[in-house]
Protein backbone atom coordinates (compact mmCIF):
# COMPACT_ATOMS: atom_id res chain seq x y z
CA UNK A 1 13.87 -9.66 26.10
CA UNK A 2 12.88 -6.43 26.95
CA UNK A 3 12.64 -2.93 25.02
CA UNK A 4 10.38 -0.10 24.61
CA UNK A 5 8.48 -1.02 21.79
CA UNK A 6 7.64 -4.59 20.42
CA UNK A 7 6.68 -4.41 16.67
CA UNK A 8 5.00 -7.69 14.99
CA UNK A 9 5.64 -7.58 11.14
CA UNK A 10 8.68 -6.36 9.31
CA UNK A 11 6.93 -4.90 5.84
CA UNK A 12 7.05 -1.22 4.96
CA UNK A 13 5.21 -0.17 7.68
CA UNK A 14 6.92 -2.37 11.26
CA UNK A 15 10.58 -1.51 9.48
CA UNK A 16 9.85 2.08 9.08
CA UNK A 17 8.22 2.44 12.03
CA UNK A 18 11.64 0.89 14.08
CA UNK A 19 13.23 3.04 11.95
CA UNK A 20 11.66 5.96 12.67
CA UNK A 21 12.08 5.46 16.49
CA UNK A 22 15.70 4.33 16.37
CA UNK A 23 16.14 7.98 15.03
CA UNK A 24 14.05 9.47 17.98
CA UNK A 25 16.13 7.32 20.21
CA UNK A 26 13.64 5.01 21.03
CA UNK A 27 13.97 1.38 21.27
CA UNK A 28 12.40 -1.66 19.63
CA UNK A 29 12.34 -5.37 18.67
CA UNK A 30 10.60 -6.56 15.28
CA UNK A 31 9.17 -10.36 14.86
CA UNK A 32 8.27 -11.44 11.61
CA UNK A 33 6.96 -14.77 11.19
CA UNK A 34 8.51 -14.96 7.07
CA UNK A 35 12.26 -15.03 6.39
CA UNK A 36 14.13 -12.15 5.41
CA UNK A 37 14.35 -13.22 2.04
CA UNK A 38 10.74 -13.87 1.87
CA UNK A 39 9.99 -10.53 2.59
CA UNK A 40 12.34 -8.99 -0.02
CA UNK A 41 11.31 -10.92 -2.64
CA UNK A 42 7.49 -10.22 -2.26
CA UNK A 43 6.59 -7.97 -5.05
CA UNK A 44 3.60 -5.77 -4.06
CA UNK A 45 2.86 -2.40 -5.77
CA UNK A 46 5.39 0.24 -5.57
CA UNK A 47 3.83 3.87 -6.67
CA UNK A 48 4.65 6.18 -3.51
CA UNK A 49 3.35 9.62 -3.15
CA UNK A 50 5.75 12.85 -3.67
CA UNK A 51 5.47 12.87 0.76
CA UNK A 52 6.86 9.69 1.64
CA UNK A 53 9.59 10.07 -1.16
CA UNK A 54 10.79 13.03 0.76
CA UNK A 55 10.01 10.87 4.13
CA UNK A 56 12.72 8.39 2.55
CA UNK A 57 15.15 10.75 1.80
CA UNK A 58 14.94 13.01 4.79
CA UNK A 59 15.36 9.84 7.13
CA UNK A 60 18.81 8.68 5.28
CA UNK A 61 16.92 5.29 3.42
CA UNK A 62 16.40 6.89 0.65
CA UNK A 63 19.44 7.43 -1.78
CA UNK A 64 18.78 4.03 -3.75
CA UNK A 65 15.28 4.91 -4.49
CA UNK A 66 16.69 8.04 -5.66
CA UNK A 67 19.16 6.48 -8.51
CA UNK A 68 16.63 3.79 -9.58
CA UNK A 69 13.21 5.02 -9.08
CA UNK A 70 11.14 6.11 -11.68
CA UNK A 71 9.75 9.21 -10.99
CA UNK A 72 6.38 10.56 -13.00
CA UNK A 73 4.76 13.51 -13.55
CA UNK A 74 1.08 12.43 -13.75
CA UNK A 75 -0.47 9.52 -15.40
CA UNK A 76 -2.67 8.65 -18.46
CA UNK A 77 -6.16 7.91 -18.85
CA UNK A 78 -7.63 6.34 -22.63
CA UNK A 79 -11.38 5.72 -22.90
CA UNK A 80 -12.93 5.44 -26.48
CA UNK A 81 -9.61 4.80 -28.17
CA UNK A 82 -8.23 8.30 -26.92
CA UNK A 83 -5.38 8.71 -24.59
CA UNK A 84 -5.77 12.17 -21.88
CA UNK A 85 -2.82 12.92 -20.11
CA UNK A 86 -3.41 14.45 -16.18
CA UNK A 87 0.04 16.46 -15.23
CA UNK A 88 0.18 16.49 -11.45
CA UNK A 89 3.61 18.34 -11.33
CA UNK A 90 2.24 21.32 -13.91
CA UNK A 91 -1.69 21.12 -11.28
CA UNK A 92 -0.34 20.93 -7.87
CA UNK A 93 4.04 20.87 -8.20
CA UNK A 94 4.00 17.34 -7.29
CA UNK A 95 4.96 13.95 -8.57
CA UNK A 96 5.18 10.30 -7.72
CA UNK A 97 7.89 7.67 -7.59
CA UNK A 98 7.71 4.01 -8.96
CA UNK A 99 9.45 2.13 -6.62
CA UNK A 100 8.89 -2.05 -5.80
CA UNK A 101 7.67 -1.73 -2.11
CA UNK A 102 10.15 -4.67 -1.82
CA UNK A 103 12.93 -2.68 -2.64
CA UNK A 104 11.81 -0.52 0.40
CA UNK A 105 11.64 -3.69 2.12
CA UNK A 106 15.28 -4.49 1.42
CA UNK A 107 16.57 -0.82 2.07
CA UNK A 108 14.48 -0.30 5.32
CA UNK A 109 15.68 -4.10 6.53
CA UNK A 110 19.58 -2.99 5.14
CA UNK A 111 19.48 -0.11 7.46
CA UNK A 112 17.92 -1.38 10.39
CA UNK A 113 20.90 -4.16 10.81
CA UNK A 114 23.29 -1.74 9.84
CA UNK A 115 21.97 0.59 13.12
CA UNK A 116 22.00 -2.22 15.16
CA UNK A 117 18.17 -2.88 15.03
CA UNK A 118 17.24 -6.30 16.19
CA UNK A 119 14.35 -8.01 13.74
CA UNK A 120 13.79 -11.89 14.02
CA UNK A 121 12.42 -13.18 11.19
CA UNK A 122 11.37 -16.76 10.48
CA UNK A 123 9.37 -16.88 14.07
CA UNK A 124 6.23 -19.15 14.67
CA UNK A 125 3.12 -18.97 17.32
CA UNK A 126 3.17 -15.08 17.52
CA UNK A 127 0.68 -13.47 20.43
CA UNK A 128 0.28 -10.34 22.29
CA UNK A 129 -1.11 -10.34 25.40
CA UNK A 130 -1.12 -8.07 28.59
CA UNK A 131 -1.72 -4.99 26.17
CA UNK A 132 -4.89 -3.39 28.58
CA UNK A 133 -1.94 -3.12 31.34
CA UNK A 134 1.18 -0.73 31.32
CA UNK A 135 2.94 -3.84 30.84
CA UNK A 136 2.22 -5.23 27.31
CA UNK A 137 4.30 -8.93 25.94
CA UNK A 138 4.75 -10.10 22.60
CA UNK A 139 5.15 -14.59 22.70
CA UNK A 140 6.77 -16.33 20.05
CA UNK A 141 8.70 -19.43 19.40
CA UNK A 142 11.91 -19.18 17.56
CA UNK A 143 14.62 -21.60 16.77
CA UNK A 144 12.14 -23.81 18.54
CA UNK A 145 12.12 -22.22 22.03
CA UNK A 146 9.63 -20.53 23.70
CA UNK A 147 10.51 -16.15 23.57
CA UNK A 148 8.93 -13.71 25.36
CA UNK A 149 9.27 -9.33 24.85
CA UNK A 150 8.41 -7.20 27.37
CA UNK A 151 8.06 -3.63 26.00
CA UNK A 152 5.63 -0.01 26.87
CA UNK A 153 3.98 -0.80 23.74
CA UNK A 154 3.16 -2.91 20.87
CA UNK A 155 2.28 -2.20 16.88
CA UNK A 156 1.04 -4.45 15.42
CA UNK A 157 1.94 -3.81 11.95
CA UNK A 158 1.53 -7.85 10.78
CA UNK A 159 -0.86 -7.27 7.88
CA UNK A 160 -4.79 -8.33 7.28
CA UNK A 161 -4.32 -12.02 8.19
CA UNK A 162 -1.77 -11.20 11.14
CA UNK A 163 -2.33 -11.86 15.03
CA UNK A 164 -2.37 -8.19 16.40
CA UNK A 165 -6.33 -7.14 15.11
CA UNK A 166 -8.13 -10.69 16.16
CA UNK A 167 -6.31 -9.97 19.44
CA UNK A 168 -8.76 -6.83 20.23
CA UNK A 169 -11.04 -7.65 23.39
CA UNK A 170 -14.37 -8.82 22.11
CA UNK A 171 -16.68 -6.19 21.05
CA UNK A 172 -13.95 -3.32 21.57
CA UNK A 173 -13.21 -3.56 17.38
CA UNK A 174 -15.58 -2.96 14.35
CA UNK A 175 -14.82 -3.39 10.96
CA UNK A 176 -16.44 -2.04 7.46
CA UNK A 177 -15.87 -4.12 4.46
CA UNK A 178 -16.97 -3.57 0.92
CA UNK A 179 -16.09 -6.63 -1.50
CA UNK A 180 -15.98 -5.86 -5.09
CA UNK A 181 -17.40 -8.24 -7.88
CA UNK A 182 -14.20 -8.15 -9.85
CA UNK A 183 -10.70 -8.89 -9.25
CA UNK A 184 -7.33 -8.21 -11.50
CA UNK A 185 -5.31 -11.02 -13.40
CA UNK A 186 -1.72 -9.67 -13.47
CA UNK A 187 1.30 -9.85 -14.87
CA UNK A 188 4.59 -8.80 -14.33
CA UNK A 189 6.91 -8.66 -17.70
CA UNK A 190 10.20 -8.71 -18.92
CA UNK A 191 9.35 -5.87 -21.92
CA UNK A 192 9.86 -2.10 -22.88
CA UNK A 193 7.30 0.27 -21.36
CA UNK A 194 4.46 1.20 -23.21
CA UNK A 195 4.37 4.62 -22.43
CA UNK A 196 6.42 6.54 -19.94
CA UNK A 197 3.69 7.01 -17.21
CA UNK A 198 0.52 4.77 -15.89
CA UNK A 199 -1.94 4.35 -17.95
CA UNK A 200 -5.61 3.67 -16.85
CA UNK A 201 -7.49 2.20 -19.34
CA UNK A 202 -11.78 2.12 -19.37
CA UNK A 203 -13.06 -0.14 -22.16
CA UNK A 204 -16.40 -1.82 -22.68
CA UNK A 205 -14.61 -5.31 -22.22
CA UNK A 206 -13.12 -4.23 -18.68
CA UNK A 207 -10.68 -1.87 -17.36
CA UNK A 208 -6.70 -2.38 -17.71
CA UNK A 209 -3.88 -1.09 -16.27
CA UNK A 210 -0.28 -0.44 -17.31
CA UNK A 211 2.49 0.09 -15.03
CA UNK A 212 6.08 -0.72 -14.31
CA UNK A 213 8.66 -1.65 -11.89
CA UNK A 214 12.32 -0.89 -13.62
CA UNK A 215 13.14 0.37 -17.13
CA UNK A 216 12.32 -2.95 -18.71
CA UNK A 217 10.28 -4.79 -16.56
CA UNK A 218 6.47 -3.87 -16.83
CA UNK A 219 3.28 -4.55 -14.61
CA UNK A 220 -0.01 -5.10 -16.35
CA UNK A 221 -3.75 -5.73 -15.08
CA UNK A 222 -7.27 -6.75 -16.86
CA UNK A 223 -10.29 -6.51 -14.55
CA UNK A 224 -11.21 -10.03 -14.66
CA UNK A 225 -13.92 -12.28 -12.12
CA UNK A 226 -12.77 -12.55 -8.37
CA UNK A 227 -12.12 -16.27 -8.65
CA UNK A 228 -10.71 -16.11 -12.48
CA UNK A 229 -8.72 -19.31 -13.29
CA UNK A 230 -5.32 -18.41 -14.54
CA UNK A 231 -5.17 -22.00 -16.65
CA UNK A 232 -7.58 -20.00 -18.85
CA UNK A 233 -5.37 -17.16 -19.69
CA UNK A 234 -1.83 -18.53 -21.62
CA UNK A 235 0.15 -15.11 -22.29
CA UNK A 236 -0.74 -14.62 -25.70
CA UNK A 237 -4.74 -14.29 -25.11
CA UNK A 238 -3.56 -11.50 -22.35
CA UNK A 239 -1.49 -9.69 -24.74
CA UNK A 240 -4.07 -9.93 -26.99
CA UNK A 241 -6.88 -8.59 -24.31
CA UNK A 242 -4.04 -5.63 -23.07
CA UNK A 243 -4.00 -4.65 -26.35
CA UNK A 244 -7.96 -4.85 -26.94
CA UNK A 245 -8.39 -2.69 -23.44
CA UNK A 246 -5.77 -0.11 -23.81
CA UNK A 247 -7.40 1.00 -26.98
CA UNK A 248 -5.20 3.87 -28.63
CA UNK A 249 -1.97 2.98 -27.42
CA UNK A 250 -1.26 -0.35 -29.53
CA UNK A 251 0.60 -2.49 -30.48
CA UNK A 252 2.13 -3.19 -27.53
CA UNK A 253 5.69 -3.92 -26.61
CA UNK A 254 5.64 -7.84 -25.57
CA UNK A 255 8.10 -9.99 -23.51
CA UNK A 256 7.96 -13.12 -21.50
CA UNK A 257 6.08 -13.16 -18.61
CA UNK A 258 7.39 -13.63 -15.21
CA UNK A 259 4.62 -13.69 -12.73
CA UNK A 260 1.11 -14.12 -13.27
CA UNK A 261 -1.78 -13.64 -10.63
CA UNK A 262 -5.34 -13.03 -9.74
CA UNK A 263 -6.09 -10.54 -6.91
CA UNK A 264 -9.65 -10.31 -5.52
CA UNK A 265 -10.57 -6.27 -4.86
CA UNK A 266 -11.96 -5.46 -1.34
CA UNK A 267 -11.81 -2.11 1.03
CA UNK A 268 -11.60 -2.56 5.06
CA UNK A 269 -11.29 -0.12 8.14
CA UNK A 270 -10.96 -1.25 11.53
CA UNK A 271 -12.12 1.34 13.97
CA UNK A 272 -10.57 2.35 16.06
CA UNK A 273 -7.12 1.31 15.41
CA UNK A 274 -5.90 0.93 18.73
CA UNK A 275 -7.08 -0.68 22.40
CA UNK A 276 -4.76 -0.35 25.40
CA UNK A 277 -1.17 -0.28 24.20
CA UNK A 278 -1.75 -2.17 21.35
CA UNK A 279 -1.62 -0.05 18.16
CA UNK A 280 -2.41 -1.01 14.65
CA UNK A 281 -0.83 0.52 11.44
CA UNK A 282 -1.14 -0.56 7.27
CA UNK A 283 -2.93 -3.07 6.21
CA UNK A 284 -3.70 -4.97 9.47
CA UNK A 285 -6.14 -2.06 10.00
CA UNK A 286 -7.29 -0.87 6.78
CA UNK A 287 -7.32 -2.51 2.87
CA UNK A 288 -7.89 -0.24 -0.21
CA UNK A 289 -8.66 -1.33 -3.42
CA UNK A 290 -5.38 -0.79 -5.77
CA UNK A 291 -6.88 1.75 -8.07
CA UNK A 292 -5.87 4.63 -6.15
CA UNK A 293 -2.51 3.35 -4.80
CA UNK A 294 -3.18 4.14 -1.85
CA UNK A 295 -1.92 0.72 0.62
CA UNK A 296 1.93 1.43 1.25
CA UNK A 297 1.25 5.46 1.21
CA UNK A 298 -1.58 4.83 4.05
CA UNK A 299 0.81 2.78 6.21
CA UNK A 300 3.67 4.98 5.77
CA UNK A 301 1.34 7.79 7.01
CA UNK A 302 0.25 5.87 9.81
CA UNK A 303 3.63 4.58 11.30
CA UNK A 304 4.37 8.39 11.32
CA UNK A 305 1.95 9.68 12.95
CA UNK A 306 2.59 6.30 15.45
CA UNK A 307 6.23 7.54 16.18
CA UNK A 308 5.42 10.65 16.94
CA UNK A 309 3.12 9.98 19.39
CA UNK A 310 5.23 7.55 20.74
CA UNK A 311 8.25 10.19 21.05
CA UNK A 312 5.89 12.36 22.68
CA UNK A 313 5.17 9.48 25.14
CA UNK A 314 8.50 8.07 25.82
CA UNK A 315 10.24 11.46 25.92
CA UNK A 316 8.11 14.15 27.48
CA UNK A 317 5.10 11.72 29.05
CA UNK A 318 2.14 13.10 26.86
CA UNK A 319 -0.11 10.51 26.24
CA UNK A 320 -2.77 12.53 24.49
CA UNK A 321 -0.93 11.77 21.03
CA UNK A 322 -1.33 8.32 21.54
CA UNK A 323 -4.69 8.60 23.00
CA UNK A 324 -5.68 10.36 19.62
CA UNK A 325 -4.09 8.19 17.08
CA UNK A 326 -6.67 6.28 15.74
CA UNK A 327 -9.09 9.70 14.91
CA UNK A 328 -5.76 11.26 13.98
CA UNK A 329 -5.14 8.48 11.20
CA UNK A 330 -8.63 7.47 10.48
CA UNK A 331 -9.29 10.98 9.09
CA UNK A 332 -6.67 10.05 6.48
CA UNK A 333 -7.59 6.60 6.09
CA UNK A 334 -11.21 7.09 5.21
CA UNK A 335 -10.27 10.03 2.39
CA UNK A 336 -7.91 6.98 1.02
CA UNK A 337 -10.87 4.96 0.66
CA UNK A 338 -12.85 7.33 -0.81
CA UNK A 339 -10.49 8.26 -3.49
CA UNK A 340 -9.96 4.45 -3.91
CA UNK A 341 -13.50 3.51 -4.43
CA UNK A 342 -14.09 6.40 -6.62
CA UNK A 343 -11.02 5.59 -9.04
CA UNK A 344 -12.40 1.94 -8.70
CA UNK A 345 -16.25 2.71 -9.89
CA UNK A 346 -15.36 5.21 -12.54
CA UNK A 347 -13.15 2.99 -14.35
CA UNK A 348 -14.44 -0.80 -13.65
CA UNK A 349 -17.27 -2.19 -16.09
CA UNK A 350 -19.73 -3.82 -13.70
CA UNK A 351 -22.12 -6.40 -14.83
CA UNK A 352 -25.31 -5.00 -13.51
CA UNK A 353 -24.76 -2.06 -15.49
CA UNK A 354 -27.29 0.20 -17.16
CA UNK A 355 -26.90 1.67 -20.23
CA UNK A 356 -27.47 4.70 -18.33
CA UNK A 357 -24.60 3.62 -15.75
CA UNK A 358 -21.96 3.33 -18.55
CA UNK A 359 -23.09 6.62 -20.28
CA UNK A 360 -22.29 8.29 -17.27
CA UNK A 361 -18.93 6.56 -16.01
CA UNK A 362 -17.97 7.99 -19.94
CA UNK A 363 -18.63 11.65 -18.99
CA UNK A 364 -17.40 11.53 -15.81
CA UNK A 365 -14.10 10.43 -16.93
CA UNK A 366 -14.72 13.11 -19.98
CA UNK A 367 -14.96 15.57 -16.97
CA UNK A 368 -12.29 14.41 -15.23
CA UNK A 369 -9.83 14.86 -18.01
CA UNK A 370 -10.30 17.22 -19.56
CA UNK A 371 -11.54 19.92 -16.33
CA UNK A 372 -9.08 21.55 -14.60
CA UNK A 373 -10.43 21.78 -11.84
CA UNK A 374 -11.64 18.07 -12.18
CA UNK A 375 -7.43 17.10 -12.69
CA UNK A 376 -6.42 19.33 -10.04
CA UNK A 377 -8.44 17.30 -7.61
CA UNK A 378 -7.14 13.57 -8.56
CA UNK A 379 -3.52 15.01 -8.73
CA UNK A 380 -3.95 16.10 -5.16
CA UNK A 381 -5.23 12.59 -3.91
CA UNK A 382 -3.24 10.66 -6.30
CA UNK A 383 0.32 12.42 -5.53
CA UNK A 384 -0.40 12.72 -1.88
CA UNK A 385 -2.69 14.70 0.62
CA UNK A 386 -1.02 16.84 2.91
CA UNK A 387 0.48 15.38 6.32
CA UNK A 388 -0.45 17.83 8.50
């Protein structure tokens, strides 16, 4: 096979990257070693910033977001039983849009057949090689035979545990990790909302979390440990903890639960994001905490500046673009993480904690709601930095 760009990993950010070029005329092959209903079915968060709801719309995959997405004005914050609103459209004219990054999945993967786009799913033994040379392959066995792509260039856009970032030459990659020493037990529930936006919840037993992915089906989270055993939490001792955590807001709505899961917390940036033609976008190069809500919105932002550069390759034979990509995106990246850590350490109970530690995490979040300046601030890195 042979096309102009090879793309490993057809999530948000390998489907709207093809998509993307296939508007700039560009050509390009995804492999994805799930099926196709694997990857529609994966339910991962779904808040996207006001940007990359316009990105949807203004690219033609967007008009089913626009009938069934939730769309908020801010979110809420409670901390010693009282509940602070923070109005992003009233600070900074912008909102954001609940919207299951699976449903974005099964749009971006609708359209891509519907242009014509190839995407093999279900493949097995995927490797790049040949990237240092103008004349980069992606190998991969499908149907049981042996496949091979040439293309110009290849994203690899195949997640944290993917083949494209182990693949850098030895030494050429380094990569800064922060663990956290908490995870989140969640659960995804068939119930009525508790309130109409999120709310982030600080509380001397842990933080919480409400969210929600239709009009009655509702996301919830408890800080909990990293390696929490979910045979210890039946659904009634997590309503009953919700409840405890989100303080002011009780009782809560219940229903039965549908999913249930731990999720450990970590940041990681890979620097630089790219080495010969091989490029890197999303989470195979950088993971955020989910505090900020920051993972899809980073890889949409990266996959766009990606096709650009690659337009500006392919079309008018500037490589500088593409030579800058990594410092381009990185600059973004690393204001993610900060925004992500900070969310993460103002509203997270940590063991270690000092009396005086706590007394200050309470008056910065004090601050923070209740200072406009303080609001104005989160709004902007919660809705959405600006692109350019």
């Amino acid at each position: 096979m042979r096309t102009q760009v090879g793309i490993v990993g057809a999530g948000p950010a390998g489907l709207m990257l093809s998509h993307l070029l296939h508007l700039a005329g560009i050509d390009s092959i995804i492999v994805e070693n799930r099926s196709r209903a694997y990857c529609e079915a994966r339910v991962r968060a779904g808040l996207m910033e006001d940007w990359v709801t316009k990105l949807l719309v203004e690219t033609g995959v967007g008009a089913r977001m626009q009938r069934e997405g939730l769309a908020h004005d801010g979110i809420y914050m409670t901390f010693g039983g009282e509940l602070r609103h923070i109005d992003f459209h009233k600070l900074i004219g912008k909102r954001v849009t609940i919207y299951g990054q699976q449903e974005v999945v099964k749009d971006l993967i609708a359209r891509r057949l519907a242009d014509g786009g190839e995407i093999h799913f279900d493949v097995a033994d995927t490797s790049v090689h040949d990237f240092n040379t103008g004349k980069p392959k992606i190998r991969f066995r499908h149907q049981g035979k042996a496949q091979e792509i040439d293309c110009d260039i290849i994203a690899g856009c195949d997640g944290f545990h993917g083949v494209c970032r182990p693949s850098f030459p030895a030494g050429s990659l380094r990569g800064y990790d922060r663990i956290y020493p908490f995870g989140w037990l969640g659960i995804l529930a068939k119930a009525k909302p508790v309130a109409d936006e999120l709310i982030y919840a600080y509380h001397d037993r842990g933080f919480a979390l409400f969210s929600m992915r239709a009009p009655e089906v509702v996301r919830y989270y408890i800080q909990c440990a990293p390696d929490e055993n979910l045979d210890d939490w039946p659904d009634e001792k997590i309503w009953d903890e919700l409840e405890t955590r989100l303080g002011g807001v009780k009782p809560l709505p219940r229903g039965p639960v549908l999913e249930k899961l731990v999720a450990p917390m970590r940041s990681y940036v890979a620097e630089p994001m790219q080495t010969g033609r091989l490029y890197l976008a999303g989470d195979s190069a950088h993971i955020v905490p989910p505090t900020g809500a920051k993972g899809m919105n980073l890889a949409m932002a990266d996959v766009r500046v990606l096709a650009r550069a690659i337009e500006a390759f392919v079309k008018s034979k500037r490589d500088d673009l593409l030579e800058n990509y990594s410092k381009t995106c990185l600059g973004r990246v690393w204001k993610g993480q900060r925004f992500s850590w900070w969310m993460t350490q103002m509203l997270h109970r940590y063991a270690d904690a000092s009396d005086f530690d706590i007394k200050r995490q309470i008056a910065e979040i004090d601050y923070v709601t209740c200072s406009e300046a303080a609001m104005t601030s989160l709004a902007e890195n919660y809705a959405g930095l600006p692109m350019e």
